[in-house]
Protein backbone atom coordinates (compact mmCIF):
# COMPACT_ATOMS: atom_id res chain seq x y z
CA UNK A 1 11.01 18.69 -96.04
CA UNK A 2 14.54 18.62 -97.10
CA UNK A 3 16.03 18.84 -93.12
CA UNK A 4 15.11 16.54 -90.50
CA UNK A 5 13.79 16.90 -86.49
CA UNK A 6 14.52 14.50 -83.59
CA UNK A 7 15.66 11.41 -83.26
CA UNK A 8 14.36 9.04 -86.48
CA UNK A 9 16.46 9.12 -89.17
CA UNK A 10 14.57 9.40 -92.84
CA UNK A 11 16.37 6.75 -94.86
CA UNK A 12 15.19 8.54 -97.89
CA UNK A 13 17.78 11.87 -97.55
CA UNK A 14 17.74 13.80 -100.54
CA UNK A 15 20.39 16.33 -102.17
CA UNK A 16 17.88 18.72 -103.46
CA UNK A 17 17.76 21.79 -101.50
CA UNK A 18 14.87 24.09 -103.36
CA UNK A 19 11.51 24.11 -101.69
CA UNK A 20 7.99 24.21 -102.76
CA UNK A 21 7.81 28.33 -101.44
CA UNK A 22 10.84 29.55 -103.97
CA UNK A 23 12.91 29.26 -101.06
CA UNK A 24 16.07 27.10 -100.09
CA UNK A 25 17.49 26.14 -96.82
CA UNK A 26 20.80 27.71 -97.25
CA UNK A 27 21.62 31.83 -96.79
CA UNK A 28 24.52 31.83 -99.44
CA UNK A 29 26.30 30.00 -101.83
CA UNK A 30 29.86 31.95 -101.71
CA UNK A 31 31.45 30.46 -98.94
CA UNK A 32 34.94 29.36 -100.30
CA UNK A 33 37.37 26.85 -98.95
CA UNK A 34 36.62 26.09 -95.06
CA UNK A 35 34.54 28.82 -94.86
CA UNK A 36 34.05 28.65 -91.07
CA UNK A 37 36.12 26.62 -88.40
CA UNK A 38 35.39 25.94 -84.94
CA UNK A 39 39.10 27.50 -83.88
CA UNK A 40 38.46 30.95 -85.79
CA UNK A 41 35.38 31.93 -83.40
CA UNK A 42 33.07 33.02 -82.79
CA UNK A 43 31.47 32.82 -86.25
CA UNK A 44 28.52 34.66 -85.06
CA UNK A 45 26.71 36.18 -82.07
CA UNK A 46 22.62 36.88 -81.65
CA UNK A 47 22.30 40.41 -80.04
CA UNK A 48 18.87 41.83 -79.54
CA UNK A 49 16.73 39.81 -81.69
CA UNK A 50 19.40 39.80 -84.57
CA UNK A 51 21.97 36.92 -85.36
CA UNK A 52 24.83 38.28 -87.10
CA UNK A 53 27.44 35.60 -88.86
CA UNK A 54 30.83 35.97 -90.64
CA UNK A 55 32.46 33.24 -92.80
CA UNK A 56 35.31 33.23 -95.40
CA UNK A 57 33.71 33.97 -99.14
CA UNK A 58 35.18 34.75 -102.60
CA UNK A 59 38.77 35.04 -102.58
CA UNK A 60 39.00 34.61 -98.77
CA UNK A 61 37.93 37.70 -98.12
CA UNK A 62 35.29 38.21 -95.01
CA UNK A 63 31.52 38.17 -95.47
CA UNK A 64 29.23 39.13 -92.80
CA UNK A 65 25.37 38.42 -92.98
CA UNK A 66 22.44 38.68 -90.28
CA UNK A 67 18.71 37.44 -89.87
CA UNK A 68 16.23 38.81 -88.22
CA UNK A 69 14.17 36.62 -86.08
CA UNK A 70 11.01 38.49 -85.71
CA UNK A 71 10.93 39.93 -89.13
CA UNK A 72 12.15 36.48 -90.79
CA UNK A 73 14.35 39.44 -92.97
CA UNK A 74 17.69 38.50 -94.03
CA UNK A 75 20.51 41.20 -94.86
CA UNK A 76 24.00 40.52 -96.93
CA UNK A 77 26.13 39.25 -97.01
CA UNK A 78 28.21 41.72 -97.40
CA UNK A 79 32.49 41.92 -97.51
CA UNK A 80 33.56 43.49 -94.67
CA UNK A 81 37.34 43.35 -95.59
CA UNK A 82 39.26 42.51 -97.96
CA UNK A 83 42.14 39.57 -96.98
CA UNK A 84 45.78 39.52 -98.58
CA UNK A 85 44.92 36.08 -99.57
CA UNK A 86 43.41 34.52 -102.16
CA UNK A 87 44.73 36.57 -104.75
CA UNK A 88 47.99 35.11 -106.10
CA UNK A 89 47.30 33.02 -108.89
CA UNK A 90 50.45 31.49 -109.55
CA UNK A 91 51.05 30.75 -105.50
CA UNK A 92 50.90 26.55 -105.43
CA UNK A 93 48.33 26.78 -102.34
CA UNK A 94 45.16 28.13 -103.61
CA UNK A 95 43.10 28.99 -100.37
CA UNK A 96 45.11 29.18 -97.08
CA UNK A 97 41.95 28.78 -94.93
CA UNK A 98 43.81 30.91 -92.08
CA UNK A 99 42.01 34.15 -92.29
CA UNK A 100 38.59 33.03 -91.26
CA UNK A 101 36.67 35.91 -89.61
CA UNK A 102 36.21 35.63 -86.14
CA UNK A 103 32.86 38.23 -84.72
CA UNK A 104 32.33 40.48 -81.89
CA UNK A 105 29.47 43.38 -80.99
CA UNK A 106 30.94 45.76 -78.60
CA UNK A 107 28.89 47.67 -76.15
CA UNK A 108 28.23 50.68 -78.24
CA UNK A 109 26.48 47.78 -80.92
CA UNK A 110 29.33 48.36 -83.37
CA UNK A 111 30.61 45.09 -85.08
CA UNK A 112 34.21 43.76 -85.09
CA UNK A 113 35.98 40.95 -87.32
CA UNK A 114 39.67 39.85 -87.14
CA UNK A 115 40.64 38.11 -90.25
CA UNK A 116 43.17 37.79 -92.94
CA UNK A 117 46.45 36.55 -91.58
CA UNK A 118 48.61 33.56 -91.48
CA UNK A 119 51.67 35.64 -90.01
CA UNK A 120 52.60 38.21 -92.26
CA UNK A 121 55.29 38.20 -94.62
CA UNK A 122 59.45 39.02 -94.17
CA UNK A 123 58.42 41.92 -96.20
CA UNK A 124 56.18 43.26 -93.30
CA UNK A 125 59.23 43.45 -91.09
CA UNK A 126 60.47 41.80 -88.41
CA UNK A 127 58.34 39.70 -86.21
CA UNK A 128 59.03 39.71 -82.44
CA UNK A 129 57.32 36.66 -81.11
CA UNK A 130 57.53 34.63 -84.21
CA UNK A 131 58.28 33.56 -87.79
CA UNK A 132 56.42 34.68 -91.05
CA UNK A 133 54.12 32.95 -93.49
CA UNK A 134 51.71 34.54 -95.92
CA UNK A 135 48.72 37.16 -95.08
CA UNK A 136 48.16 40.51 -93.09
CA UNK A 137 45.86 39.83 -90.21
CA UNK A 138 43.40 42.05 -89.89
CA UNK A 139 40.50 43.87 -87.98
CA UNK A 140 37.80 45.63 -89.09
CA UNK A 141 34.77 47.61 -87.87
CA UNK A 142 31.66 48.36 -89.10
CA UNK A 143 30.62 52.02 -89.56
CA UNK A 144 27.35 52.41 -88.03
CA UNK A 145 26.04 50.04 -84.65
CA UNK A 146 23.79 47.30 -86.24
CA UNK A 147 24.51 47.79 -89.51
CA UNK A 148 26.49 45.78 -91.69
CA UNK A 149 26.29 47.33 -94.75
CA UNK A 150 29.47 49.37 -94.28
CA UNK A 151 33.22 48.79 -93.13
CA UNK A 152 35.87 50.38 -92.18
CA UNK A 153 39.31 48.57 -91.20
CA UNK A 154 41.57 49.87 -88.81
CA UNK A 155 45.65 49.48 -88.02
CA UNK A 156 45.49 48.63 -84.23
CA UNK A 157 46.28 45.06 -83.91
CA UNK A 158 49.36 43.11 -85.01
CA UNK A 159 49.36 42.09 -88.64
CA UNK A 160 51.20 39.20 -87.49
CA UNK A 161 48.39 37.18 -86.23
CA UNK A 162 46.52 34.27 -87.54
CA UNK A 163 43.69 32.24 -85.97
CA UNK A 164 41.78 35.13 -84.45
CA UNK A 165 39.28 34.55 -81.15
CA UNK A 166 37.56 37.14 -79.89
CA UNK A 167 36.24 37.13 -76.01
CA UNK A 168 34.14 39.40 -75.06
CA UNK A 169 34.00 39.78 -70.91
CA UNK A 170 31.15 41.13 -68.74
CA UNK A 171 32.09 44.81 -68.56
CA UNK A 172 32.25 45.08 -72.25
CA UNK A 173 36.46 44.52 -72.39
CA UNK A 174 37.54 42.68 -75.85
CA UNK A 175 39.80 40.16 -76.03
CA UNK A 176 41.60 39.20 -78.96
CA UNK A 177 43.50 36.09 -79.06
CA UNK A 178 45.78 34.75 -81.76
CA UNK A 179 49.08 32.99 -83.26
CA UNK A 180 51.71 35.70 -83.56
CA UNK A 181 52.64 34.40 -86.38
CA UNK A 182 53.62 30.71 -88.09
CA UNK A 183 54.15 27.45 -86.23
CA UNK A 184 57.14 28.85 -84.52
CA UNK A 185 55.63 31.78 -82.68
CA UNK A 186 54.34 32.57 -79.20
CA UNK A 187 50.30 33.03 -78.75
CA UNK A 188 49.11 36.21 -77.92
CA UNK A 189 46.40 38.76 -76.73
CA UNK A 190 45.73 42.23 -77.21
CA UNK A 191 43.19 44.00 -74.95
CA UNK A 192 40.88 46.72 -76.11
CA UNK A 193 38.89 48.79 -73.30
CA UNK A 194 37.71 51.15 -75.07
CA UNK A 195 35.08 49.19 -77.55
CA UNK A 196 38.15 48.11 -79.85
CA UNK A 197 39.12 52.06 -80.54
CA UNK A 198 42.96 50.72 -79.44
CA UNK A 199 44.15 47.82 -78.06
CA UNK A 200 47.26 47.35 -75.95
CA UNK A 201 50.94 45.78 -77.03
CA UNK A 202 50.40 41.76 -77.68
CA UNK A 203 50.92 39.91 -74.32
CA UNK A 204 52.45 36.58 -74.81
CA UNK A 205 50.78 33.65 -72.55
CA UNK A 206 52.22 30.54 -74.36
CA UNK A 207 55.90 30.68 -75.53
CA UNK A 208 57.32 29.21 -78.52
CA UNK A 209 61.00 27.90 -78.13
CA UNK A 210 63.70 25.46 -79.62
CA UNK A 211 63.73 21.87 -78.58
CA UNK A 212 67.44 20.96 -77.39
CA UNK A 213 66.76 17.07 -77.25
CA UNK A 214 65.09 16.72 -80.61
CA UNK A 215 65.30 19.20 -84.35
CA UNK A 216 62.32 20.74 -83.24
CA UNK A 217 60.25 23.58 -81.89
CA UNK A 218 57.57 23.75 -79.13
CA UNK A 219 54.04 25.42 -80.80
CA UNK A 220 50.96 25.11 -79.50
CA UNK A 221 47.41 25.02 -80.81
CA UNK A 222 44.59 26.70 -77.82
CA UNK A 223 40.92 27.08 -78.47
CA UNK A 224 39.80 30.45 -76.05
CA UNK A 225 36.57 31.30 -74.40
CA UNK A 226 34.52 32.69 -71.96
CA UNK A 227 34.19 30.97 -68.54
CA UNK A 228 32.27 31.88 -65.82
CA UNK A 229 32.55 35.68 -64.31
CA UNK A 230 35.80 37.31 -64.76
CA UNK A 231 37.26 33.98 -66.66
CA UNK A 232 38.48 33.11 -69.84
CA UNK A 233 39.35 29.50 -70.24
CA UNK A 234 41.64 27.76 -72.56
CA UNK A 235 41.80 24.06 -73.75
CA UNK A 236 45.03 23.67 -76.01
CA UNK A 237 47.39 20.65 -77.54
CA UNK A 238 51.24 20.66 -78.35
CA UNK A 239 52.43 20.53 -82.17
CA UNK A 240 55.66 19.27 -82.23
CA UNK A 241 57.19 21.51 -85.12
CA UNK A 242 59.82 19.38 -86.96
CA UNK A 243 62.54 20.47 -89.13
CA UNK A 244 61.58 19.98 -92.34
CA UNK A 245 65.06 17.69 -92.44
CA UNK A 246 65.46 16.20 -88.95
CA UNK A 247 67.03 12.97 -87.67
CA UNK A 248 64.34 11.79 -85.30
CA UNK A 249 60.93 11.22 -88.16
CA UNK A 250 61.73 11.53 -92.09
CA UNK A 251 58.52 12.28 -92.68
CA UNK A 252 59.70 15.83 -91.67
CA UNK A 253 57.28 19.00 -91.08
CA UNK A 254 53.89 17.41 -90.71
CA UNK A 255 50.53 18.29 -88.63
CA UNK A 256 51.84 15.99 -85.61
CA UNK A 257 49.70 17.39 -82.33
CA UNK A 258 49.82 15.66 -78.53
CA UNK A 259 48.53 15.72 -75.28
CA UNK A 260 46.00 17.97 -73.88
CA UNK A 261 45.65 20.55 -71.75
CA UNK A 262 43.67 23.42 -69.59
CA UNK A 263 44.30 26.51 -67.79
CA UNK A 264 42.22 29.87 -67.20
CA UNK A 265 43.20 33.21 -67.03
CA UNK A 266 41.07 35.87 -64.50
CA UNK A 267 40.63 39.12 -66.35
CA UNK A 268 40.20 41.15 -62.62
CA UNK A 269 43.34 39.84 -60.82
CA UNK A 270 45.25 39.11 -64.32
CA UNK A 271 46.48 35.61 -62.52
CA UNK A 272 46.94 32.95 -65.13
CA UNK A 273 45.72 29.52 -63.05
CA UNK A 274 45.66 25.58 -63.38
CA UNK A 275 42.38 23.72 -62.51
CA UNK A 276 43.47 23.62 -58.70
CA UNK A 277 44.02 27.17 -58.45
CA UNK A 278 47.74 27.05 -58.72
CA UNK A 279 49.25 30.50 -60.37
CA UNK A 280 50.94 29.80 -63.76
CA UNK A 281 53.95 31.51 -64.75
CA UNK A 282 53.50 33.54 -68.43
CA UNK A 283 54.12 32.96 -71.27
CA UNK A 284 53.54 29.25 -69.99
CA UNK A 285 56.61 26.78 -71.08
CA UNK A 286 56.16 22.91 -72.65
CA UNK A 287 57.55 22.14 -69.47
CA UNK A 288 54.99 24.03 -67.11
CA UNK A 289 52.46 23.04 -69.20
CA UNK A 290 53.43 19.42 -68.74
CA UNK A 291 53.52 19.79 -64.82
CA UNK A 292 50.59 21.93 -64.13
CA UNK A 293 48.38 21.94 -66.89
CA UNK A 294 47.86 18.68 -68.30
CA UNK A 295 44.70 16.77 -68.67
CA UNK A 296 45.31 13.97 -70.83
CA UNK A 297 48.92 12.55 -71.78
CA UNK A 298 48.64 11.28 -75.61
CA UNK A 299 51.67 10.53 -77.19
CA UNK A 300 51.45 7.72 -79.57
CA UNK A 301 47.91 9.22 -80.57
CA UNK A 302 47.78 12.55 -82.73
CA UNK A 303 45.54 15.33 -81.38
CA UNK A 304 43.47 17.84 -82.92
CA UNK A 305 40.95 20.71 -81.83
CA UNK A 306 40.78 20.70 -77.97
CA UNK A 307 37.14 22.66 -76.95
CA UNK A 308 35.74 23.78 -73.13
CA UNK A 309 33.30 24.66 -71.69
CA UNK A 310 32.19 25.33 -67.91
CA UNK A 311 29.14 23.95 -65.86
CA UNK A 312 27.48 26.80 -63.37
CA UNK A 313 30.12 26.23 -60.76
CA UNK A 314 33.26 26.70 -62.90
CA UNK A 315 34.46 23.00 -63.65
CA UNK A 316 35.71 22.29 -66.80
CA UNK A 317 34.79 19.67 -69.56
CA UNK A 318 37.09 19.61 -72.23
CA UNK A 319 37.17 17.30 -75.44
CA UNK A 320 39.55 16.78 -78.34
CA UNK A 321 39.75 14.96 -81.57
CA UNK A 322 42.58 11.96 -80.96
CA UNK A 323 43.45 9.54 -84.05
CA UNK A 324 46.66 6.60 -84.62
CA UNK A 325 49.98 7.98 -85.89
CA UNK A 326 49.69 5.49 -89.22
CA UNK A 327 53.11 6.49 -90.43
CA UNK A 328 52.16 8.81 -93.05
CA UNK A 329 51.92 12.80 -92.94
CA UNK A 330 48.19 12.80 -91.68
CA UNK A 331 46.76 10.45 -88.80
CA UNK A 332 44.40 8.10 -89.01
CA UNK A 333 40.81 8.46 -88.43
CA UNK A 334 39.85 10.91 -85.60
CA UNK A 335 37.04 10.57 -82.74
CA UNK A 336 36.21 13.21 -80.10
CA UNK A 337 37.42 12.26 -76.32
CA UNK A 338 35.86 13.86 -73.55
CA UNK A 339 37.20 14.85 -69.83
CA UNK A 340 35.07 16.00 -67.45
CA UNK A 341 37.16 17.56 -63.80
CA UNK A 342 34.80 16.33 -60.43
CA UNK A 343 36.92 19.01 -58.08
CA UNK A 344 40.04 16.12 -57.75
CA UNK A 345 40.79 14.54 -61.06
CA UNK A 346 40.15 14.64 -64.56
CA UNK A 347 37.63 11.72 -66.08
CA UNK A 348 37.58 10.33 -69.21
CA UNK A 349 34.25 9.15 -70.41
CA UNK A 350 35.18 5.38 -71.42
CA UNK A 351 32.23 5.17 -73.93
CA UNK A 352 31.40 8.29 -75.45
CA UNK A 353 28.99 6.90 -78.11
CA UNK A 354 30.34 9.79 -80.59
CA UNK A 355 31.01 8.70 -84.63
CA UNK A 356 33.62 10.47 -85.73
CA UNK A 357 33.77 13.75 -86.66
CA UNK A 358 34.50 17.29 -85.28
CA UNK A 359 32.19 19.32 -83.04
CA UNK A 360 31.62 22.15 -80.53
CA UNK A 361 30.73 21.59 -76.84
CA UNK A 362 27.55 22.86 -74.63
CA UNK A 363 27.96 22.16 -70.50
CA UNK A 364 24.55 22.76 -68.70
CA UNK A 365 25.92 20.96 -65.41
CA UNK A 366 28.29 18.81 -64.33
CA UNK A 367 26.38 15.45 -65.72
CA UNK A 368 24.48 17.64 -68.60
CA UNK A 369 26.83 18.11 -71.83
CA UNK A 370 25.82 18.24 -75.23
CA UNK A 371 28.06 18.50 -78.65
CA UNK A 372 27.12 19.83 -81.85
CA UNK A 373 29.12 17.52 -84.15
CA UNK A 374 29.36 16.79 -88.01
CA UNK A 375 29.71 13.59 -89.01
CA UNK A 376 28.85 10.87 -91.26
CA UNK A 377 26.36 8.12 -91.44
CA UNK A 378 26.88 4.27 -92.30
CA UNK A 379 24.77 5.28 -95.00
CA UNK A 380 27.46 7.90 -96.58
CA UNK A 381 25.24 10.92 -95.49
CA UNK A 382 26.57 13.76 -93.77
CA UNK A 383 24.68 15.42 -91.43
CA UNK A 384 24.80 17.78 -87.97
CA UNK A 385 23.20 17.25 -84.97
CA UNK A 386 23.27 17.49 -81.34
CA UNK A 387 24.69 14.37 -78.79
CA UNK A 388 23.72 14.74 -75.43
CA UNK A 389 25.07 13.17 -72.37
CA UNK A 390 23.10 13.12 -69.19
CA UNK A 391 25.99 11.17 -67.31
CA UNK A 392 28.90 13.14 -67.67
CA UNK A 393 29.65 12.53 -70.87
CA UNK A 394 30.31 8.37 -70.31
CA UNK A 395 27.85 8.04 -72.80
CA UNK A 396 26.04 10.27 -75.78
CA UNK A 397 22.74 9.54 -77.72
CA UNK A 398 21.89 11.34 -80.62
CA UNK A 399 18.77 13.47 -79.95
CA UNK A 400 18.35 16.06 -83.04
CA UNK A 401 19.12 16.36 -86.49
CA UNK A 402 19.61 19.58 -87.95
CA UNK A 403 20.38 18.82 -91.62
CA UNK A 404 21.09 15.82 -93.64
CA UNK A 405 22.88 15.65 -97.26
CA UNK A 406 24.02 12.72 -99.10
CA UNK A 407 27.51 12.85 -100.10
CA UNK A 408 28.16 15.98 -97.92
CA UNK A 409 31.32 17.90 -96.78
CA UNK A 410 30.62 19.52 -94.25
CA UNK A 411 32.67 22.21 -92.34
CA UNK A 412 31.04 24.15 -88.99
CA UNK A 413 31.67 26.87 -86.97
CA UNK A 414 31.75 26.84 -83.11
CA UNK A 415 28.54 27.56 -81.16
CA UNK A 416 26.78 30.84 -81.63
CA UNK A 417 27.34 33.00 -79.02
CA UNK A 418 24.34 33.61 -76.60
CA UNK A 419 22.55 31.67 -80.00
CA UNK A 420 18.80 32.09 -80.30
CA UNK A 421 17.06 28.40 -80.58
CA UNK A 422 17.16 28.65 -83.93
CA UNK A 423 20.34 29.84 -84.53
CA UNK A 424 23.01 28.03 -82.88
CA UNK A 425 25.95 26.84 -85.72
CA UNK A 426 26.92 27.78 -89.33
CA UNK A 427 27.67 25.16 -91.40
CA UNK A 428 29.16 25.14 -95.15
CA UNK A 429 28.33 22.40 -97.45
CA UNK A 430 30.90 21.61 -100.49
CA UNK A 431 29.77 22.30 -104.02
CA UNK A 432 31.05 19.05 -106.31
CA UNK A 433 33.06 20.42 -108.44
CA UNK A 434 34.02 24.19 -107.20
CA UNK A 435 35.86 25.56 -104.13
CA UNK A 436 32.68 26.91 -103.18
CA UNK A 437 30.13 26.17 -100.01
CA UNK A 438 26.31 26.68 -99.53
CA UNK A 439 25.96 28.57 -96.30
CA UNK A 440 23.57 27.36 -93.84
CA UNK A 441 22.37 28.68 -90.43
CA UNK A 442 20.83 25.83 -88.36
CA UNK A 443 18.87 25.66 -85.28
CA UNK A 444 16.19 23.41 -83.51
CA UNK A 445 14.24 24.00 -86.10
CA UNK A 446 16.88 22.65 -88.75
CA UNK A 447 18.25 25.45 -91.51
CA UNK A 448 16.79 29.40 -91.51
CA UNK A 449 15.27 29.29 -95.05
CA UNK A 450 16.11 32.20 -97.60
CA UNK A 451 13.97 32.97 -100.85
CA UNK A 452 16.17 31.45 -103.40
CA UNK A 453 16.99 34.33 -105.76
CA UNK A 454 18.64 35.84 -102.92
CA UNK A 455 21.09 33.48 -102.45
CA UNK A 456 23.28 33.32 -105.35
CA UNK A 457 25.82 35.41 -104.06
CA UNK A 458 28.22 34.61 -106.88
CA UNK A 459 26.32 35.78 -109.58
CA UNK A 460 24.57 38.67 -107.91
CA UNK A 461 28.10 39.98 -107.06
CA UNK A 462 29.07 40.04 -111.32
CA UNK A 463 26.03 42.49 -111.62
């Protein structure tokens, strides 16, 4: 048994992945790059016995695959699109990693993916809430409910966009949430009531804008999901955009994130709120977000991925990654912090237990969290598995493994929405050697098996 269950840890952890039944424990072998992310989410959604995933294959071009838990049958993958990127030989930055799919099944069972984009190009015109990079984004559709054999993309969202997250509310509204456009651009939504037929004009809800103290621009980086009821919830951090040339850091342009903060936004009354209830003005400012938003004031400290989730009576618990600014044009080693709001304040937990690594967070209750993290071992063996806290989050214990590799590189998607037990992440492990990842879907079982001569996507593509 190549994956492992509970708590012990096998000190024996092998790299082979065949086994004895002519089957392995990965679904694919064509994810490429950072196939899946936890920002561009969901990855992949169970829906009436079915989980469906998405990830970034060949060429960075969408893939969209689905297992059937009572028949044990898998299906695809199969490209749903096909992404502006990842075709330019001569461009200096092979894969852009900015188009991963993010899924959604409407209520008429058809399935949607927004992918492609990293803000468009000058060519593609002007951009109104933004600058331009590289990319078109993207959404697509499939052509039958259930059935992802066949696509069909439509021109009904901004080709501006990058980072896509969908939300999906109660009464079957989409959401679809993104960057309009580079670093220097506002965040957006576009609303689709109509099972993603049309979607309305891009509403702004945090605003870009020149710095006046500093050669600099405000941008923003928000993770979106669903709350409780009517809610969508947001947990985001501030990147300080530098000039390229600027007087204040030579270093320049570089991935330099702060702070942290929350807010929600209620679909019915369309009233944009702080954690006490206080009405934000949008597109929300640095400056309001500063005053009424903040959770966590980290300047020295570099910031990265915030994530939420809500217990059963609406409080928050947010984490985010948090490294030392070591002078050079990436931070130093990152750990996950976590904030939990009692109804008064914000609390840090001042002994998380995590090792480092990046993750995706679970609240049952208010003293019940779990995260799905990736992470590494003293004994230079990558694996996933589940923390949980049954304290608030003050402190974590390791409680199941879902897969172990030695070596590994590891990249994971957020949690599966409304995820069957055995489906709850996707995970892509590096090939030595290749821009390519196995593709793994793991649950509390450890990885969904797949008869091995189905999974060389690759190869089986050539025929």
């Amino acid at each position: 048994m190549l994956f492992l269950v509970g708590c012990n840890v096998n000190k024996k952890v092998s790299s082979e992945v065949e086994n004895k039944d002519g089957t392995v424990d990965y679904f694919a072998n064509n994810g490429f790059g950072n196939a899946v992310a936890i920002v561009q989410h969901p990855s992949g959604v169970y829906h009436k016995g079915v989980t469906y995933v998405a990830y970034q294959g060949t060429l960075e071009d969408p893939y969209v695959a689905s297992y059937n838990h009572k028949t044990k049958e898998w299906k695809g993958p199969f490209k749903a699109g096909i992404s502006e990127m990842g075709k330019d030989p001569n461009r200096k930055k092979k894969i852009d990693n900015h188009g991963k799919p993010a899924l959604l099944i409407d209520d008429a069972g058809y399935i949607h993916i927004a992918f492609g984009g990293h803000g468009g190009r000058p060519s593609d015109g002007k951009n109104p809430l933004g600058n331009h990079h590289y990319g078109k984004n993207l959404h697509a559709v499939s052509k039958k409910p259930l059935d992802i054999s066949a696509w069909e993309t439509l021109d009904n969202v901004s080709l501006f966009g990058t980072y896509s997250q969908f939300v999906k509310m109660d009464n079957g509204d989409m959401y679809l949430f993104y960057r309009h456009g580079a670093h220097r651009s506002d965040w957006v939504y576009q609303k689709s009531t109509d099972n993603g037929v049309t979607f309305d004009e891009p509403v702004s809800f945090l605003k870009h804008k020149r710095r006046t103290n500093i050669e600099a621009e405000d941008s923003w980086y928000p993770w979106v999901g669903k709350g409780n009821g009517d809610d969508i919830i947001v947990a985001f951090d501030y990147h300080i955009c530098r000039d390229n040339k600027n007087a204040q850091d030579k270093r320049g342009h570089i991935p330099e994130r702060h702070h942290l903060y929350y807010m929600l936004f209620d679909t019915n009354t369309k009233q944009w709120r702080n954690v006490n209830n206080e009405p934000l003005e949008i597109p929300l400012t640095k400056e309001m977000a500063d005053e009424k938003t903040l959770v966590k004031k980290i300047s020295d400290d570099w910031t990265f991925q915030g994530i939420a989730d809500v217990d059963p009576d609406g409080k928050p618990q947010v984490c985010v990654l948090v490294g030392p600014d070591i002078g050079a044009k990436r931070s130093g080693p990152k750990r996950l912090q976590h904030f939990r709001w009692n109804g008064q304040e914000w609390l840090q937990s001042k002994n998380a237990n995590l090792p480092r690594g990046n993750g995706d967070l679970e609240v049952k209750s208010a003293t019940e969290v779990s995260i799905y993290l990736e992470s590494e071992t003293n004994n230079d063996v990558g694996e996933i598995a589940r923390w949980d806290s049954f304290d608030g989050g003050d402190t974590f214990k390791k409680n199941k493994v879902f897969l172990q590799r030695k070596n590994s590189d590891f990249v994971i998607s957020s949690l599966i929405k409304n995820a069957h037990s055995d489906a709850r992440i996707i995970v892509g492990e590096k090939e030595k050697g290749t821009d390519f990842r196995k593709m793994y879907l793991l649950g509390d079982n450890g990885p969904i098996k797949r008869a091995k001569k189905e999974v060389d996507i690759i190869n089986l593509n050539k025929k």
